[in-house]
C-alpha atoms as a PDB file:
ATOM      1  CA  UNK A   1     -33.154  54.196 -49.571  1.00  0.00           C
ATOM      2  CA  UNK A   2     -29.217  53.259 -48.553  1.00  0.00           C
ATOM      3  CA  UNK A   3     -28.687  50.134 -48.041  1.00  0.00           C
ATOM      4  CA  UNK A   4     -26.584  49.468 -44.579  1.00  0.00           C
ATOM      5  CA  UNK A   5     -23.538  47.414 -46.755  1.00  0.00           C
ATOM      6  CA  UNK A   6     -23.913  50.342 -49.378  1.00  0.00           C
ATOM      7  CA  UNK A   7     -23.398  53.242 -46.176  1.00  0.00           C
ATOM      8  CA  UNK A   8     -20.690  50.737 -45.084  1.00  0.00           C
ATOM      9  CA  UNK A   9     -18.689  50.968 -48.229  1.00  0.00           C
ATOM     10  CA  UNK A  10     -18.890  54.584 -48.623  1.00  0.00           C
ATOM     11  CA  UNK A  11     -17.635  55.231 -45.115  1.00  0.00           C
ATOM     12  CA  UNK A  12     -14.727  53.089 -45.547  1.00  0.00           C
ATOM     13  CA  UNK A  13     -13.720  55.025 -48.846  1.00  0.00           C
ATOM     14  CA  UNK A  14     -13.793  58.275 -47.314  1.00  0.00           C
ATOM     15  CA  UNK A  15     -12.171  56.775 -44.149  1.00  0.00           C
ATOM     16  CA  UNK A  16      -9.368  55.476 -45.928  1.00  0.00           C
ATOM     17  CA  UNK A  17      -9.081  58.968 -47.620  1.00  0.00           C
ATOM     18  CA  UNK A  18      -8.683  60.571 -44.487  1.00  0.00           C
ATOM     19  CA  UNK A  19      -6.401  58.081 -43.123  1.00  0.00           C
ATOM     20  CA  UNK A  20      -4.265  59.028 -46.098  1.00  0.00           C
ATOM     21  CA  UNK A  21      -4.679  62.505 -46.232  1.00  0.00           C
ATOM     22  CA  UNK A  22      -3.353  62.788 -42.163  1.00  0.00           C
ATOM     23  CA  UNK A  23      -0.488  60.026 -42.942  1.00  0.00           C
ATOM     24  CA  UNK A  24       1.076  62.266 -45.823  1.00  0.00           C
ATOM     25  CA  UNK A  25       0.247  65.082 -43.142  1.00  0.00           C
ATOM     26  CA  UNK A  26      -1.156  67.726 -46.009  1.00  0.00           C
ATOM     27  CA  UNK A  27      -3.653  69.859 -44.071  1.00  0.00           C
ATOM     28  CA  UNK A  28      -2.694  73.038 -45.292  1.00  0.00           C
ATOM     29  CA  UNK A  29      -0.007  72.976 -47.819  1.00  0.00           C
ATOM     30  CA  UNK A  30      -0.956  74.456 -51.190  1.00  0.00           C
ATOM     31  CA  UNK A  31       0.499  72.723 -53.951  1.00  0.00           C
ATOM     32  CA  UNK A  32       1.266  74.161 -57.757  1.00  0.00           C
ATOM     33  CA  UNK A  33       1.370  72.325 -60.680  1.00  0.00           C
ATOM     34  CA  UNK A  34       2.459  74.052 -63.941  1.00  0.00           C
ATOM     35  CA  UNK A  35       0.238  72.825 -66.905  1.00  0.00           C
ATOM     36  CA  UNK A  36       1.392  72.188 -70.355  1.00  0.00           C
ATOM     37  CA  UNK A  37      -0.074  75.917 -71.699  1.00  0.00           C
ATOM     38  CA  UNK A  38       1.679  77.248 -69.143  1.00  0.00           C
ATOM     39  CA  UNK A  39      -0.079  78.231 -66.848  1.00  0.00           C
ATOM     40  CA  UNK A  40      -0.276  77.269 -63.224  1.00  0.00           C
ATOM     41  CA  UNK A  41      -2.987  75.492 -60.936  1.00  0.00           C
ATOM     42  CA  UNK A  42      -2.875  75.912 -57.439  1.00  0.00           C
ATOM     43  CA  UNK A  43      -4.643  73.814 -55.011  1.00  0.00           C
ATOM     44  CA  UNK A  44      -5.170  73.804 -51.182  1.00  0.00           C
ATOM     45  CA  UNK A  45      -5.717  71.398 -49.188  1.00  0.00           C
ATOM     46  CA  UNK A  46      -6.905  72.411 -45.698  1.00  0.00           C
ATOM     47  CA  UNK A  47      -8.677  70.977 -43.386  1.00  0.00           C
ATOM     48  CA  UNK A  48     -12.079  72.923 -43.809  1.00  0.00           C
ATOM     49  CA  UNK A  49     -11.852  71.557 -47.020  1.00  0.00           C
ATOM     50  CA  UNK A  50     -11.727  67.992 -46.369  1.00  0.00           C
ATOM     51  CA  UNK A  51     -15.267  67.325 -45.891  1.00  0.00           C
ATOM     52  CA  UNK A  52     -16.498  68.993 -48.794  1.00  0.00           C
ATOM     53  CA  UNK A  53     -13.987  67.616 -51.285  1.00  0.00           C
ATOM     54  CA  UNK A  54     -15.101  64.222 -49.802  1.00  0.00           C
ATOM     55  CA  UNK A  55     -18.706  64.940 -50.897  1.00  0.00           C
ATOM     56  CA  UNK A  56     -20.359  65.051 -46.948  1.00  0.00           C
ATOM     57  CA  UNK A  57     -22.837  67.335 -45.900  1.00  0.00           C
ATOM     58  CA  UNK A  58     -21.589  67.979 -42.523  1.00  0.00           C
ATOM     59  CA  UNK A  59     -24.331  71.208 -42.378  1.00  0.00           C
ATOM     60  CA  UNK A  60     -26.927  68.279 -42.378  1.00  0.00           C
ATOM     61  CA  UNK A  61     -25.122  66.081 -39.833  1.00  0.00           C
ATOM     62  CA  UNK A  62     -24.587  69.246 -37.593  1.00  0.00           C
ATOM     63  CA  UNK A  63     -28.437  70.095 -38.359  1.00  0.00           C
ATOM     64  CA  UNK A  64     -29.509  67.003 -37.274  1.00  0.00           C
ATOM     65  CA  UNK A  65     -27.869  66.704 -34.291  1.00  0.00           C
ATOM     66  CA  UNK A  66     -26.255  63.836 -35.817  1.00  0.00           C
ATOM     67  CA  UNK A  67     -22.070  64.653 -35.547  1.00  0.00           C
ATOM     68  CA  UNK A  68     -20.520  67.253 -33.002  1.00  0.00           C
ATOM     69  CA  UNK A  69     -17.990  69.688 -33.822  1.00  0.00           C
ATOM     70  CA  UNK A  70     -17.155  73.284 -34.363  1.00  0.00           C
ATOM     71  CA  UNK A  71     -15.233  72.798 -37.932  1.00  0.00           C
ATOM     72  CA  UNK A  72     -16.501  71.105 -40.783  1.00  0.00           C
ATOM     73  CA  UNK A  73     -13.409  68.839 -40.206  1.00  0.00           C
ATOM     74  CA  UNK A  74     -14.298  67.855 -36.611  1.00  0.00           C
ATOM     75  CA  UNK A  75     -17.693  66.796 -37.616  1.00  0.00           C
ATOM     76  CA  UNK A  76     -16.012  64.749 -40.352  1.00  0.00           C
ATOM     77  CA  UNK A  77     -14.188  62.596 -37.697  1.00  0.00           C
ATOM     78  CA  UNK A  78     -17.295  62.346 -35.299  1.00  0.00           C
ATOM     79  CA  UNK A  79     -18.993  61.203 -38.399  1.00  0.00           C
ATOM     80  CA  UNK A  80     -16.328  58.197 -38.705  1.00  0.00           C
ATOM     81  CA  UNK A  81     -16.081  57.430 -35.901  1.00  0.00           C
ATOM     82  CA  UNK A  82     -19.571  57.020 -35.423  1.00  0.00           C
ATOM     83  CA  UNK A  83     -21.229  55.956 -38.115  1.00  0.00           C
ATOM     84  CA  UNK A  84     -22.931  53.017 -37.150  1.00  0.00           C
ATOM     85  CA  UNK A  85     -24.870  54.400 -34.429  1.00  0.00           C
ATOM     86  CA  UNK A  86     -25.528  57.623 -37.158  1.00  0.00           C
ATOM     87  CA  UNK A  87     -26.912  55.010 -39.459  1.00  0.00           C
ATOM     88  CA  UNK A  88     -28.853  53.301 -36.901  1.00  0.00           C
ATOM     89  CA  UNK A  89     -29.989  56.501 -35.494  1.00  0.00           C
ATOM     90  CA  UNK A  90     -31.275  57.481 -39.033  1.00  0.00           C
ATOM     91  CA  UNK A  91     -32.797  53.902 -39.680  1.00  0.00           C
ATOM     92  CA  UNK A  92     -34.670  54.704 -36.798  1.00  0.00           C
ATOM     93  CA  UNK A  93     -35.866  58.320 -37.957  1.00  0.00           C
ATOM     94  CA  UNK A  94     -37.033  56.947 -41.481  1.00  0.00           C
ATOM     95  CA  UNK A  95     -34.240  59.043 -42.594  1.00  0.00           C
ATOM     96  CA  UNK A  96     -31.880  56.892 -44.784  1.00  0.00           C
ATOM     97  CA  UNK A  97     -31.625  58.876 -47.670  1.00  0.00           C
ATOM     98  CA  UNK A  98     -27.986  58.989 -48.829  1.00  0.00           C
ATOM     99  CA  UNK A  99     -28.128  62.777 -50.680  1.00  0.00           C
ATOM    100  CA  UNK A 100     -28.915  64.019 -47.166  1.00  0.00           C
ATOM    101  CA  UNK A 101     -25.185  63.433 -46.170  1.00  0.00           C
ATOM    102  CA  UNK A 102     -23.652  62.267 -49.091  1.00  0.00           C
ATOM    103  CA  UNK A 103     -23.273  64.795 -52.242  1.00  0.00           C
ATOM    104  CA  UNK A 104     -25.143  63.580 -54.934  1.00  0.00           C
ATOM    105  CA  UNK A 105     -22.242  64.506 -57.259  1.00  0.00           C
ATOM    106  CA  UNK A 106     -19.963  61.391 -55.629  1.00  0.00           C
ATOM    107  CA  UNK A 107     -19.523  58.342 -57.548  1.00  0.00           C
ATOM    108  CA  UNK A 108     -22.058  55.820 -56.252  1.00  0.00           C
ATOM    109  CA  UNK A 109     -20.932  52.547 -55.754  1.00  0.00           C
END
């Protein structure tokens, strides 16, 4: 079971990822990097995106009637924004497992 300081400090990661990724403004812009063999990768970073690559399972929160939002990206920032009252809300439930909205493939802290 998550621990309330351990939810805590996993929220303010990904919200100071976010924070960074609207500062340098990069919602869709694809970026290339040419590797050493030659060849190039090509990454993407829309907003769709964002939620996944941040390891939340926003088709959980939506499920659960636990975040709002139409986008994967909008229920990202409901998520933030209220994620004491989700945790409390899921304390409540008996629910506090974190690989129901947390990938299991994040680092753990």
């Amino acid at each position: 079971m998550l621990k309330r300081k351990d939810f805590d400090a996993y929220v303010e990661q990904i919200k100071n990822c976010v924070e960074e990724y609207e500062r340098r403004k990069l919602g869709n812009r694809q970026i290339s990097l040419l590797l050493s063999n030659g060849k190039q990768l090509h990454l993407q970073f829309a907003d769709k995106y964002i939620a996944h690559m941040l390891g939340i399972n926003t088709t959980f929160l939506k499920n659960a009637r636990l975040c709002r939002g139409e986008s994967s990206y909008e229920i990202l920032k409901d998520f933030l924004n209220n994620s004491f009252s989700i945790f409390s809300k899921l304390m409540k439930d008996g629910m506090v497992d974190e690989h129901k909205f947390f990938s299991p493939y994040i680092d753990t802290i």
